[in-house]
Protein backbone atom coordinates (compact mmCIF):
# COMPACT_ATOMS: atom_id res chain seq x y z
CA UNK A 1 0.60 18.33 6.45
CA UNK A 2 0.44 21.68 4.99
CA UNK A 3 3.19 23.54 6.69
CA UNK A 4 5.36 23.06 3.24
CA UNK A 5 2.96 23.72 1.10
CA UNK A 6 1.87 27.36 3.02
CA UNK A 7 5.64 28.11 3.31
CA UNK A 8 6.37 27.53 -0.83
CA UNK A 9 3.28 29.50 -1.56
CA UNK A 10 4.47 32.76 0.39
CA UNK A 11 8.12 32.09 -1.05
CA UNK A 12 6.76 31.53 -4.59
CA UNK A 13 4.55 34.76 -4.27
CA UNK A 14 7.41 37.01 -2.91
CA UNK A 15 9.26 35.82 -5.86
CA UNK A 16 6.61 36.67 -8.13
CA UNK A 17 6.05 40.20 -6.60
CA UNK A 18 9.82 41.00 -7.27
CA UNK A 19 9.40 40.20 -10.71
CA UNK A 20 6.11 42.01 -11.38
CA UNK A 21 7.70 45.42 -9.71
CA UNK A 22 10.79 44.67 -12.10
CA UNK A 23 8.43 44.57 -14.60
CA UNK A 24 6.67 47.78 -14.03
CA UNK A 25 9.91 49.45 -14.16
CA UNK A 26 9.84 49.67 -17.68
CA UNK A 27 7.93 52.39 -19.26
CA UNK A 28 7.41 50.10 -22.69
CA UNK A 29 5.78 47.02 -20.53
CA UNK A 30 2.41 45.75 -21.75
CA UNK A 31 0.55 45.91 -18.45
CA UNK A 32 1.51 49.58 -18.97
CA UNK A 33 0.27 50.33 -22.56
CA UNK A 34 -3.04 48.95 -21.60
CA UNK A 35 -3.51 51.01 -18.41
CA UNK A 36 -3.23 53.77 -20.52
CA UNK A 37 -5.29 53.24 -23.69
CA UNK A 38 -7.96 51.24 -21.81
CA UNK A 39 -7.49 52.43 -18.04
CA UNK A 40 -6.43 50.29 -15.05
CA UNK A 41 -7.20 47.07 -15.36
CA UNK A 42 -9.39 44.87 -12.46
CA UNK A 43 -7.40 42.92 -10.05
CA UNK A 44 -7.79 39.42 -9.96
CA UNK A 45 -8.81 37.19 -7.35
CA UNK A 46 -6.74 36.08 -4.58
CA UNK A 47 -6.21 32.05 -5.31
CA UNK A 48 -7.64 30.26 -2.58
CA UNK A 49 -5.42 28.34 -0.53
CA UNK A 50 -7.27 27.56 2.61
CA UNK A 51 -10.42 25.07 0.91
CA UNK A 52 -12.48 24.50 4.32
CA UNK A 53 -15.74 25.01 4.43
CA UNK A 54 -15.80 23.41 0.32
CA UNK A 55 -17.69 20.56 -0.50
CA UNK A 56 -15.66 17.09 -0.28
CA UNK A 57 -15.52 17.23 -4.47
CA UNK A 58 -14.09 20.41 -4.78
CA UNK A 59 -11.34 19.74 -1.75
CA UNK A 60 -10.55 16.72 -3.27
CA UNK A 61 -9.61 18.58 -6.56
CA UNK A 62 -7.78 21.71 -4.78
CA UNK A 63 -7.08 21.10 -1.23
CA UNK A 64 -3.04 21.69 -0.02
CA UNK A 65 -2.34 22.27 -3.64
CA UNK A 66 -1.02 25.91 -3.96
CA UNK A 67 -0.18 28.51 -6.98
CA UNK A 68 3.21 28.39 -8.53
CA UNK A 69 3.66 32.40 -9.33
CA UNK A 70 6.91 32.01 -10.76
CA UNK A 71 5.82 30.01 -14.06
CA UNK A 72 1.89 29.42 -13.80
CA UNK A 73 2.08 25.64 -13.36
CA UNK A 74 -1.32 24.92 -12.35
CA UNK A 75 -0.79 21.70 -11.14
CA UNK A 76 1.90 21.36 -8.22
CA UNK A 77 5.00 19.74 -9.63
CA UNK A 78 7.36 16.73 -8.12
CA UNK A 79 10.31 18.81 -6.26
CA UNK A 80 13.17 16.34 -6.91
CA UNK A 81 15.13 17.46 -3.93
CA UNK A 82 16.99 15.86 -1.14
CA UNK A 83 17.01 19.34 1.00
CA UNK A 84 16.42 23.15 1.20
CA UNK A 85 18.37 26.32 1.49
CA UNK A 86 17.97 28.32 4.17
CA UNK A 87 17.84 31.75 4.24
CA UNK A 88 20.46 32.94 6.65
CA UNK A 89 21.59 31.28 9.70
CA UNK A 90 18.73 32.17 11.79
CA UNK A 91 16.34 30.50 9.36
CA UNK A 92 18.81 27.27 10.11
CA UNK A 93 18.07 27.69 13.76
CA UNK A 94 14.15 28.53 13.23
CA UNK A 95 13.57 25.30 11.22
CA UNK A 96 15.43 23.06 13.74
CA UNK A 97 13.61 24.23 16.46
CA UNK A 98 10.00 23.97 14.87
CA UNK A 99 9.22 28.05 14.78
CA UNK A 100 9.32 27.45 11.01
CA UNK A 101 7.33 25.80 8.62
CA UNK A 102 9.70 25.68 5.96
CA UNK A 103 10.94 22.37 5.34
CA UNK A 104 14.54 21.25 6.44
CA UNK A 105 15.00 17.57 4.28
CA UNK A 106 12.69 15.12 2.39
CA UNK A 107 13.10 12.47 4.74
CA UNK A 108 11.11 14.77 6.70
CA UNK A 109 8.84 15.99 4.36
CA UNK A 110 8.51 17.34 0.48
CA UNK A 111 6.14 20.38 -0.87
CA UNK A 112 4.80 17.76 -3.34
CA UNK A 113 4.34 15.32 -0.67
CA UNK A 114 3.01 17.82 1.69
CA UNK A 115 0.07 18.83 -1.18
CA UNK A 116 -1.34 14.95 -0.84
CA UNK A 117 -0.73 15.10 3.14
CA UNK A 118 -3.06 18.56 3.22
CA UNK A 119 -6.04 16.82 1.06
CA UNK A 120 -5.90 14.28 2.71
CA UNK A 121 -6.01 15.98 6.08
CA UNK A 122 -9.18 17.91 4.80
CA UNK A 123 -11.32 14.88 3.17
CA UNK A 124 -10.40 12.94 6.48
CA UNK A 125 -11.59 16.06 8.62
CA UNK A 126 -8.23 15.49 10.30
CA UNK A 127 -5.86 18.50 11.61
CA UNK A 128 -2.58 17.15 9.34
CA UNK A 129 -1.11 14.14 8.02
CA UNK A 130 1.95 12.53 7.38
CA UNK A 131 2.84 10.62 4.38
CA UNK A 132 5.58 7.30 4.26
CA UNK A 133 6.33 4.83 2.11
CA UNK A 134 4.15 2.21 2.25
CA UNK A 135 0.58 1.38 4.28
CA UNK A 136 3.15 -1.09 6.83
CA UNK A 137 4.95 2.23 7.30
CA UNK A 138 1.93 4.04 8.28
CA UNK A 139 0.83 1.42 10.53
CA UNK A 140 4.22 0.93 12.59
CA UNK A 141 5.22 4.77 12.17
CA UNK A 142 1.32 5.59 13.78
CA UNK A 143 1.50 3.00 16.06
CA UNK A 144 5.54 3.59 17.34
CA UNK A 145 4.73 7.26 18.37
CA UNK A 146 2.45 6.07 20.79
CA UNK A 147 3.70 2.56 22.11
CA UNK A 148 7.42 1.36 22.56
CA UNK A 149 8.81 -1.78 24.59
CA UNK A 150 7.05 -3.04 27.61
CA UNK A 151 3.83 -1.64 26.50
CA UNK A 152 0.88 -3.34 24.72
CA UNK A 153 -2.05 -3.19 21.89
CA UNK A 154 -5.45 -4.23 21.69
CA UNK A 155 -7.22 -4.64 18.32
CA UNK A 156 -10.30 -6.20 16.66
CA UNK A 157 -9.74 -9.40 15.74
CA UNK A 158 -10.89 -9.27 12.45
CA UNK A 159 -7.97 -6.97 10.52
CA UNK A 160 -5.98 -7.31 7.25
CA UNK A 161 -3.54 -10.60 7.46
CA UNK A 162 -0.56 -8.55 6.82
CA UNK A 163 -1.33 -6.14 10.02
CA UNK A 164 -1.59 -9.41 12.13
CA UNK A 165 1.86 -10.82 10.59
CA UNK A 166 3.29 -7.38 11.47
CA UNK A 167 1.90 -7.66 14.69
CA UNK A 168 2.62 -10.93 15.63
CA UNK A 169 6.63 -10.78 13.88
CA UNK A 170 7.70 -7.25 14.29
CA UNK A 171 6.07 -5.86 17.28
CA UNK A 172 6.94 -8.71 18.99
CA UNK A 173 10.41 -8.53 18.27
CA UNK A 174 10.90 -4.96 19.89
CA UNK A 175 8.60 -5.70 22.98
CA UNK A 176 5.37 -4.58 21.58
CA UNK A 177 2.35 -7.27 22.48
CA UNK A 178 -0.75 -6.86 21.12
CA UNK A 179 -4.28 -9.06 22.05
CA UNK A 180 -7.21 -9.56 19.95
CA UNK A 181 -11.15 -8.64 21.24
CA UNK A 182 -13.01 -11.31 19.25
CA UNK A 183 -16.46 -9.85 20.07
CA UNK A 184 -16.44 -6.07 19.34
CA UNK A 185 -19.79 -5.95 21.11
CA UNK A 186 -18.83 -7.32 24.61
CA UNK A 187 -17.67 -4.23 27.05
CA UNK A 188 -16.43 -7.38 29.28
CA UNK A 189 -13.93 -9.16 26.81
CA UNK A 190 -12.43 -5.13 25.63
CA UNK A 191 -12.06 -4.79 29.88
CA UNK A 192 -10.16 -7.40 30.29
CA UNK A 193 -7.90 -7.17 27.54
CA UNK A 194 -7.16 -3.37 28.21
CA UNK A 195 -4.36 -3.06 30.78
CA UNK A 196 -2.35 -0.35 32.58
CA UNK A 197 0.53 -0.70 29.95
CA UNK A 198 -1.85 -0.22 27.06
CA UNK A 199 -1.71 2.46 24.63
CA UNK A 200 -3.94 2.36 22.15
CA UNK A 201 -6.95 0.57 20.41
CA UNK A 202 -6.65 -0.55 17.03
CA UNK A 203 -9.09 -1.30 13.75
CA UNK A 204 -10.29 -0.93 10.83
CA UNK A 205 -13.54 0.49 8.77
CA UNK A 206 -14.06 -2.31 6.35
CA UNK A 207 -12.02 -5.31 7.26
CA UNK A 208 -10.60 -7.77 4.42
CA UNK A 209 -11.43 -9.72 3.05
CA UNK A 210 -15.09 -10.23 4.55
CA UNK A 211 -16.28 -7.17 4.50
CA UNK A 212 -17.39 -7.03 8.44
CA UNK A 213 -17.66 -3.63 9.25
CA UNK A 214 -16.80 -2.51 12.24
CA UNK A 215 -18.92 -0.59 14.59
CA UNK A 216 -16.60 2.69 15.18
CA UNK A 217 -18.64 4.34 17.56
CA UNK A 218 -18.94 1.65 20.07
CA UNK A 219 -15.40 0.65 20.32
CA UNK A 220 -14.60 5.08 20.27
CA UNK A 221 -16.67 4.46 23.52
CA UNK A 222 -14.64 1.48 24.87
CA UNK A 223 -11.39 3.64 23.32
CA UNK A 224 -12.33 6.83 25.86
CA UNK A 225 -13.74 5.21 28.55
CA UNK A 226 -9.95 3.97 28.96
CA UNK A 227 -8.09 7.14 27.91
CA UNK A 228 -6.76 5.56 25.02
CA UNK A 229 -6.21 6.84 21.39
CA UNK A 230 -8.50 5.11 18.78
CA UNK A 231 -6.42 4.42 15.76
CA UNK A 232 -8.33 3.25 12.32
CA UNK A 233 -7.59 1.83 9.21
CA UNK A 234 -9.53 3.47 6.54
CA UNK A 235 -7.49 1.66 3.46
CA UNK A 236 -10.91 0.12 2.38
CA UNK A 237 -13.35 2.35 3.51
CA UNK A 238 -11.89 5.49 2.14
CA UNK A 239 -13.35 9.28 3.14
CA UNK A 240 -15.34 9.59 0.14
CA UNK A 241 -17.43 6.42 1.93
CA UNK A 242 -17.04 6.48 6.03
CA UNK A 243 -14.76 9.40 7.87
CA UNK A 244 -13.37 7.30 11.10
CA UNK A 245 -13.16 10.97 13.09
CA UNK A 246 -16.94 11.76 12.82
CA UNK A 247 -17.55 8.41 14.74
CA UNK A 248 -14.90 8.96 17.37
CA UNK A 249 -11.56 7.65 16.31
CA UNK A 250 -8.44 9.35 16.93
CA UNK A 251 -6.66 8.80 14.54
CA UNK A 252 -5.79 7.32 11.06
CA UNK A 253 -4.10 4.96 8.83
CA UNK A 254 -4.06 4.14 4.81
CA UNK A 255 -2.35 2.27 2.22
CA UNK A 256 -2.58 5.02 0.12
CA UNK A 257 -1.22 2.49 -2.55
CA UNK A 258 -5.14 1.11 -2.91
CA UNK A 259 -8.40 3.33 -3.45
CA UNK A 260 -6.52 6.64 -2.63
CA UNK A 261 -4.17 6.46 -5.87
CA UNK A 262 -6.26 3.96 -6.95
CA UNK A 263 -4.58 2.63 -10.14
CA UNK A 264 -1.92 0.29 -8.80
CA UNK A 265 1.57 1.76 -9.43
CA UNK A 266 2.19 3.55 -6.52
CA UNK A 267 3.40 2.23 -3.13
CA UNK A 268 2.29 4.69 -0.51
CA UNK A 269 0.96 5.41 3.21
CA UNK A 270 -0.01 7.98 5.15
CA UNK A 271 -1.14 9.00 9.03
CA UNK A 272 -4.18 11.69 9.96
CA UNK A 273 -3.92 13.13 13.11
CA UNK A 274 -7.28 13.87 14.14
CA UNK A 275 -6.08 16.63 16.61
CA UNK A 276 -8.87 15.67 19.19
CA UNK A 277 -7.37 13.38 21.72
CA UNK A 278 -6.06 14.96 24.94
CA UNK A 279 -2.90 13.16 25.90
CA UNK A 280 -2.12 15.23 28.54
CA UNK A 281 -5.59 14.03 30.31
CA UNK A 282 -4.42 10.51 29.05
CA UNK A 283 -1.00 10.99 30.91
CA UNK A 284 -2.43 12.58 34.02
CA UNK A 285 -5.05 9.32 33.95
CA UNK A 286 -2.08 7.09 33.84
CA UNK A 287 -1.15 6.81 30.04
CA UNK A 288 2.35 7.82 29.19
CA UNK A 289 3.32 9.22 25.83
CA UNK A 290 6.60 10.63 26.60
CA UNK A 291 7.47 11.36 22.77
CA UNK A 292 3.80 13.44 22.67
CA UNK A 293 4.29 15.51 26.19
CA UNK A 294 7.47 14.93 27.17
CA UNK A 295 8.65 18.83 27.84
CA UNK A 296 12.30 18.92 25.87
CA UNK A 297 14.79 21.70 27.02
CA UNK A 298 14.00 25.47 25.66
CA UNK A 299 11.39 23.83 23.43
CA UNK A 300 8.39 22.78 25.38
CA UNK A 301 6.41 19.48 24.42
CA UNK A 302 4.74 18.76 21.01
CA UNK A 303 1.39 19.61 22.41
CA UNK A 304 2.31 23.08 23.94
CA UNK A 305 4.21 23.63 20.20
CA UNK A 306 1.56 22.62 17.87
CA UNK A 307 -1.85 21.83 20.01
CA UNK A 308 -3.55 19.60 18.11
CA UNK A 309 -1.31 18.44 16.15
CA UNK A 310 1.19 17.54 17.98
CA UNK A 311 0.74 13.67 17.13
CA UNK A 312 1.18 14.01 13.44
CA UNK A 313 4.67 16.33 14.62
CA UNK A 314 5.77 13.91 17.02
CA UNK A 315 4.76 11.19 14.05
CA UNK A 316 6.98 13.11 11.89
CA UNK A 317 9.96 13.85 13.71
CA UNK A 318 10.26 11.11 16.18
CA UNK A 319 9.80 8.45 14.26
CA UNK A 320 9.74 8.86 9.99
CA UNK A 321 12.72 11.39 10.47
CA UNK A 322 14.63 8.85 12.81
CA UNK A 323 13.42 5.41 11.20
CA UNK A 324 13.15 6.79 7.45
CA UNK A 325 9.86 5.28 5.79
CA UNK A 326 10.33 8.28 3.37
CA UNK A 327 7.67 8.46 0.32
CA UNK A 328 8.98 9.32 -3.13
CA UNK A 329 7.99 12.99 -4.07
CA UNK A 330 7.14 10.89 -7.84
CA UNK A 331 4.96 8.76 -5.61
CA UNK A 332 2.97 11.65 -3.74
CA UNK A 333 2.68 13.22 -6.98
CA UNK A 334 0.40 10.42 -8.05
CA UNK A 335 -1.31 10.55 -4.76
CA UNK A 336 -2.60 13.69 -4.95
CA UNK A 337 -3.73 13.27 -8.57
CA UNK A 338 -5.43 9.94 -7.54
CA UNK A 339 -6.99 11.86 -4.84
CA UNK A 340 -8.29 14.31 -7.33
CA UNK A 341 -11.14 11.39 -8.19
CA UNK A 342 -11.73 9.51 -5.57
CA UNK A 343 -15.01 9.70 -5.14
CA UNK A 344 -15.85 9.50 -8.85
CA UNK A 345 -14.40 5.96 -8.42
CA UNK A 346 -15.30 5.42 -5.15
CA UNK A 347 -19.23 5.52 -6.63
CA UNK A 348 -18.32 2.80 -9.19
CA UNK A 349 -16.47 0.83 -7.26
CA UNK A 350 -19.36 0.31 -5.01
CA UNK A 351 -21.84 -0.14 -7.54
CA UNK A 352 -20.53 -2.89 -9.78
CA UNK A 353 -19.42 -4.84 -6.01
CA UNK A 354 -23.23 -4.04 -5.23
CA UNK A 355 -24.29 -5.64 -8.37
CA UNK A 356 -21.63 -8.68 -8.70
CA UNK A 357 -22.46 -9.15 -4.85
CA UNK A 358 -26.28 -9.67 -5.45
CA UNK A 359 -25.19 -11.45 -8.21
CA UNK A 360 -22.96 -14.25 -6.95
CA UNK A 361 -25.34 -14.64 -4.20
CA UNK A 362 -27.85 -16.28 -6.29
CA UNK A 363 -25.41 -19.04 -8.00
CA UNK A 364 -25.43 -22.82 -7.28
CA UNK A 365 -22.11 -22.85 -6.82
CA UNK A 366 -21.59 -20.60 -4.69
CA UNK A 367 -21.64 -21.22 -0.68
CA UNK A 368 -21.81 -17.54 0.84
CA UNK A 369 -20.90 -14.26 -0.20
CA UNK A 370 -19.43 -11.60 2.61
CA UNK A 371 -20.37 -8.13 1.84
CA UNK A 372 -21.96 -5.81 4.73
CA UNK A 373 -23.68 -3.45 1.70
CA UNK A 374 -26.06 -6.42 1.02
CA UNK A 375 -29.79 -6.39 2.49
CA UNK A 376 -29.24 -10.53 3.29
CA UNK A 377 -26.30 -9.49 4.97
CA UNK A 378 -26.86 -9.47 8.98
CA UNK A 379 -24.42 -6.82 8.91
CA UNK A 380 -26.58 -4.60 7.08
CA UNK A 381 -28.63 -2.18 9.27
CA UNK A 382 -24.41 -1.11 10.88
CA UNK A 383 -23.14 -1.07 7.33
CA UNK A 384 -26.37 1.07 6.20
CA UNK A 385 -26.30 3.64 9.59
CA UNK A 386 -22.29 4.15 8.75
CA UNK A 387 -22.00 3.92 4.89
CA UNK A 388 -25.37 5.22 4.30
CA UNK A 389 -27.39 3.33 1.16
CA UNK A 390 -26.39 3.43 -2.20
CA UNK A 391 -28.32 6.00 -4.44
CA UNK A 392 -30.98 3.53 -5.95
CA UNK A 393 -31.56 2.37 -2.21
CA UNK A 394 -30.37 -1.11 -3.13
CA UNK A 395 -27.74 -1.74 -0.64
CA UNK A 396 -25.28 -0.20 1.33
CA UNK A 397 -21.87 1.55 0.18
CA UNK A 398 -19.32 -1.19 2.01
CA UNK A 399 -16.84 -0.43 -0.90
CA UNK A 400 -15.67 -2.83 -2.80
CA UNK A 401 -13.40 -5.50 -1.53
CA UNK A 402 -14.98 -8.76 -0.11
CA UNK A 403 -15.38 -12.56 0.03
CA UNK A 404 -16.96 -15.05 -1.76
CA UNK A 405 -16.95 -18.79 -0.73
CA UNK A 406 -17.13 -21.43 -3.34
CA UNK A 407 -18.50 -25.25 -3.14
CA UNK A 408 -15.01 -27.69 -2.96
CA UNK A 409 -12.94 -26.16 -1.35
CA UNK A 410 -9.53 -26.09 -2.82
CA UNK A 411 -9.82 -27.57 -5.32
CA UNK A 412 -13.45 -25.34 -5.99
CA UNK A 413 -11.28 -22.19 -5.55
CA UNK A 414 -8.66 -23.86 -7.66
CA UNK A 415 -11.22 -24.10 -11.12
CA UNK A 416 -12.73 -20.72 -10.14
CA UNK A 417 -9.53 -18.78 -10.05
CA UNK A 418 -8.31 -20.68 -13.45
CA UNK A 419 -11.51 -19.93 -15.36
CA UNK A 420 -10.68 -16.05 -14.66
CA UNK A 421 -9.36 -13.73 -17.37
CA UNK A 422 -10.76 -10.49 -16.53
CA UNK A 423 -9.63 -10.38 -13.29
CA UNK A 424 -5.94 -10.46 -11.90
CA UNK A 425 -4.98 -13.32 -9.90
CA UNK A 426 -2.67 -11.10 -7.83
CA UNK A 427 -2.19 -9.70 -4.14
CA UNK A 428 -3.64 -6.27 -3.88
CA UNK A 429 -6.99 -4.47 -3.47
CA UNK A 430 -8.42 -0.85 -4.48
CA UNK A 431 -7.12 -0.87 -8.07
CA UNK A 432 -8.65 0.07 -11.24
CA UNK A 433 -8.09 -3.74 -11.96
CA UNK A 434 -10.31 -6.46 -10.62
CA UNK A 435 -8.34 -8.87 -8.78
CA UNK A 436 -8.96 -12.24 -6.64
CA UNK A 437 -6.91 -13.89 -4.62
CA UNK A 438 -7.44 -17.46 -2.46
CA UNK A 439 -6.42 -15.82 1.53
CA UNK A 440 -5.73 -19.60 3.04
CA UNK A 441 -3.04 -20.01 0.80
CA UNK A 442 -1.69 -16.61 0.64
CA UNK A 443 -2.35 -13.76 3.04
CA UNK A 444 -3.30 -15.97 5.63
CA UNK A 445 -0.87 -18.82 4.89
CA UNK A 446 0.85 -18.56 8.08
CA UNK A 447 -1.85 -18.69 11.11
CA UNK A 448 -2.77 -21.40 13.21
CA UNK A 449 -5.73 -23.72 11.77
CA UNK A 450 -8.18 -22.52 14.68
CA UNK A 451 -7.31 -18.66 14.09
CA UNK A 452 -8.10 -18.75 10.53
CA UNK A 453 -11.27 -21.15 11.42
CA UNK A 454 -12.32 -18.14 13.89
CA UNK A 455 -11.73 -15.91 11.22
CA UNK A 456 -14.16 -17.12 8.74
CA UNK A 457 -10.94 -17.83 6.15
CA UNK A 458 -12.10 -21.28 4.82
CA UNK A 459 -10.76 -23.55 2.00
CA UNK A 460 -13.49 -22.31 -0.51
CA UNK A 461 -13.01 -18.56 0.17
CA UNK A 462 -12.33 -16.24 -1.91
CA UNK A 463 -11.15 -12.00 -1.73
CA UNK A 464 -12.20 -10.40 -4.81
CA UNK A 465 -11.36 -6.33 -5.28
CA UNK A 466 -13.84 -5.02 -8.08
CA UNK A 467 -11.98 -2.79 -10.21
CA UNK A 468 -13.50 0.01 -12.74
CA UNK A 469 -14.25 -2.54 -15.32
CA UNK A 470 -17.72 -3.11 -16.86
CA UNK A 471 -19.94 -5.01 -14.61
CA UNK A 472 -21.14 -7.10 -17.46
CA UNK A 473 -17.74 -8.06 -18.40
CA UNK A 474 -16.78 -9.14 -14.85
CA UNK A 475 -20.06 -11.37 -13.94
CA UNK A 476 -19.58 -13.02 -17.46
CA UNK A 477 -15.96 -13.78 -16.29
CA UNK A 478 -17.34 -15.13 -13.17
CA UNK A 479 -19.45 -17.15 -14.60
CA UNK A 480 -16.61 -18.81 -16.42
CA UNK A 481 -15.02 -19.23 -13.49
CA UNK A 482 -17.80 -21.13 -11.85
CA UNK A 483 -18.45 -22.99 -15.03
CA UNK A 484 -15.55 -24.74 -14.15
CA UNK A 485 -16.11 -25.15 -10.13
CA UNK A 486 -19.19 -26.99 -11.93
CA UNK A 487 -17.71 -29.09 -14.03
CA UNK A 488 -15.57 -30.87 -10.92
CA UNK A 489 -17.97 -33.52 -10.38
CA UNK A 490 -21.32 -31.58 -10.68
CA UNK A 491 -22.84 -28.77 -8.24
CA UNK A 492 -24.84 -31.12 -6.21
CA UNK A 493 -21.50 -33.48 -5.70
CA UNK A 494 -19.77 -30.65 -4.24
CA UNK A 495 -21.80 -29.45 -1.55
């Protein structure tokens, strides 16, 4: 959110107009000299500090980051503290009761964290964000302002295999139930799932690890239809490839640990508000959010203090204030430099997965591949109207993180995975690093045989996140890798 970030800029530029008059108090200064041997000199530019109306690569670079007059940093620094000073004791009281956007305590929120919440805000097209610690964080922290016990969740069926752990553990445990719509297309199944207790519709972009993209707009029509906020995770998708708000959601969710920092040391979420769901038409339709419109004593409710944002606020300060998913000001630091090239990566993330894709496609060994961007795949013709096609007009930008099915099973995946040394057999996606990972046996460990057969998560399957590396390099360490899901007992044995 930028409220920090606005309220350090005017502090930093008071401070910096003190000094400057100090300055001009002496008749030997510089500034002085020059006027008169050369006359006045030009003023310069006002900075900008509000980016709208830029072009996604130039916000990406600048937006929520703001000038530091007091030294001339030009790139906002980590502010290593727990709290802030307050001016007087009506600043105290101003704070508290939300009539100032200073900040009050990093549990709350940090100027360096608050320059990554602001760009992020703008390449989303959202009204403000919220960063926490972790992409779990973001999920339960979005989710938790808008649901508590007694009341339920529907999502796709087809989401990360941590979100349904976390769904199926946690929620649980503090009375939250959610229900699964297998068939994203069927109006029927989303009708009976949604009941009077429900509070919210949840998905993502580009689910992993088989790359089935989701169709936004039609579920944003099941989503209002019901009065219910749409909430998205865009982990894999990313704004520099799909923006969840221009199809309909309502808000949205990241591991900003993946493709927004993008090179793997980082731990990070974060929450967009979109600022365009009415929840006091939700309420009056049935659908209570008491921690959204609740009215509190001599303050009013979130929405009649901060219109459309008063999601990411109540985010904020009714749940990461109480609960504490704090992020590290070190760790938004990175953030907002990763964000500085996202789509720079973004564009060759996509077009070595493009490549390999097309690629791995064509080898005996291989049983399927999973990845919408492909023309073979019968996702394509969503995946092309939402991602749009790649430059060359080869395929479809689906980013980066998908499945491949081997021949054997196992004990295929098994040889494939040991015949890698390019990529990192690891848990993660969205780094600079390829890495693969086997879900049966890992993210996906814990399910139900007939969940994970309805899934599509097989014996032979495969995730694989293409990193930055050369394309070259990473089909000839595929290749290895299949060399040896050959070598079991012979391609045509193992089909």
């Amino acid at each position: 959110m930028a409220d920090c970030t606005k309220a350090h800029e005017t502090r930093a530029q008071g401070t910096a107009a003190q000094g400057t008059a100090a300055q001009g108090t002496g008749a030997q200064g510089t500034a002085a000299h020059d006027s008169l041997a050369h006359g006045p000199a030009p003023a310069a530019a006002t900075p900008h500090t509000d980016w709208s109306g830029f072009g996604f690569e130039t916000r990406q670079v600048h937006a929520g980051e703001y000038p530091d007059l007091n030294t001339g940093l030009r790139v906002p620094p980590i502010a290593l503290s727990a709290g802030y000073v307050f001016d007087d004791f009506d600043d105290q009281v101003d704070r508290f009761a939300g009539r100032s956007i200073d900040p009050i305590y990093s549990r709350q929120g940090n100027p360096t964290n608050s320059v990554a919440e602001a760009r992020l805000a703008s390449l989303e097209g959202g009204s403000s964000a919220v960063a926490v610690s972790s992409g779990q964080a973001a999920i339960s922290s979005a989710l938790f302002a808008i649901a508590q016990g007694g009341d339920h969740i529907v999502s796709t069926a087809s989401i990360y295999g941590g979100t349904r752990i976390l769904f199926g553990r946690s929620f649980k445990r503090f009375g939250i139930e959610v229900d699964y719509v297998w068939d994203a297309a069927d109006d029927a199944e989303w009708d009976r799932a949604i009941r009077p207790n429900t509070k919210a519709i949840y998905t993502e972009t580009i689910p992993n690890p088989r790359n089935d993209v989701t169709d936004l707009r039609r579920i944003a029509e099941v989503a209002a239809r019901h009065n219910l906020p749409l909430v998205v995770d865009n982990t894999v998708g990313t704004p520099a490839l799909i923006r969840p708000f221009e199809h309909g959601a309502n808000i949205v969710v990241h591991s900003t640990t993946k493709f927004l920092t993008g090179h793997g040391a980082a731990v990070g979420g974060a929450i967009v508000d979109g600022g365009n769901f009415d929840w006091e038409a939700a309420e009056r339709a049935g659908r209570s959010y008491p921690l959204i419109t609740d009215v509190k004593p001599g303050l009013g409710s979130m929405v009649d203090r901060f219109g459309p944002g008063a999601y990411a606020r109540a985010t904020r300060e009714g749940v990461v204030n109480d609960i504490g998913p704090a992020l590290s000001p070190f760790n938004g630091f990175l953030l907002h430099q990763g964000l500085e090239t996202l789509s720079l990566r973004m564009e060759r993330h996509v077009a070595s997965s493009l490549e390999i894709a097309a690629w791995l496609e064509q080898q005996p060994e291989v049983e399927s591949v999973d990845y919408a961007g492909l023309p073979s795949s019968p996702l394509f013709e969503l995946a092309a109207r939402n991602y749009g096609l790649t430059a060359d007009g080869a395929g479809a930008r689906t980013g980066s993180v998908f499945g491949v099915t081997v021949r054997g099973g196992v004990a295929g995946a098994r040889a494939f995975v040991n015949g890698l040394r390019v990529f990192s057999r690891m848990t993660g996606i969205g780094d600079t690093r390829s890495m693969i990972i086997h879900p049966l046996t890992s993210t996906h460990a814990t399910f139900a045989p007939e969940i994970n057969e309805r899934l599509g998560i097989t014996p032979g399957l495969l995730r694989l996140s293409v990193g930055l590396e050369s394309a070259g390099d990473l089909i000839a360490d595929l290749r290895a890798g299949l060399d040896g899901v050959a070598a079991l007992n012979g391609v045509a044995a193992l089909g």
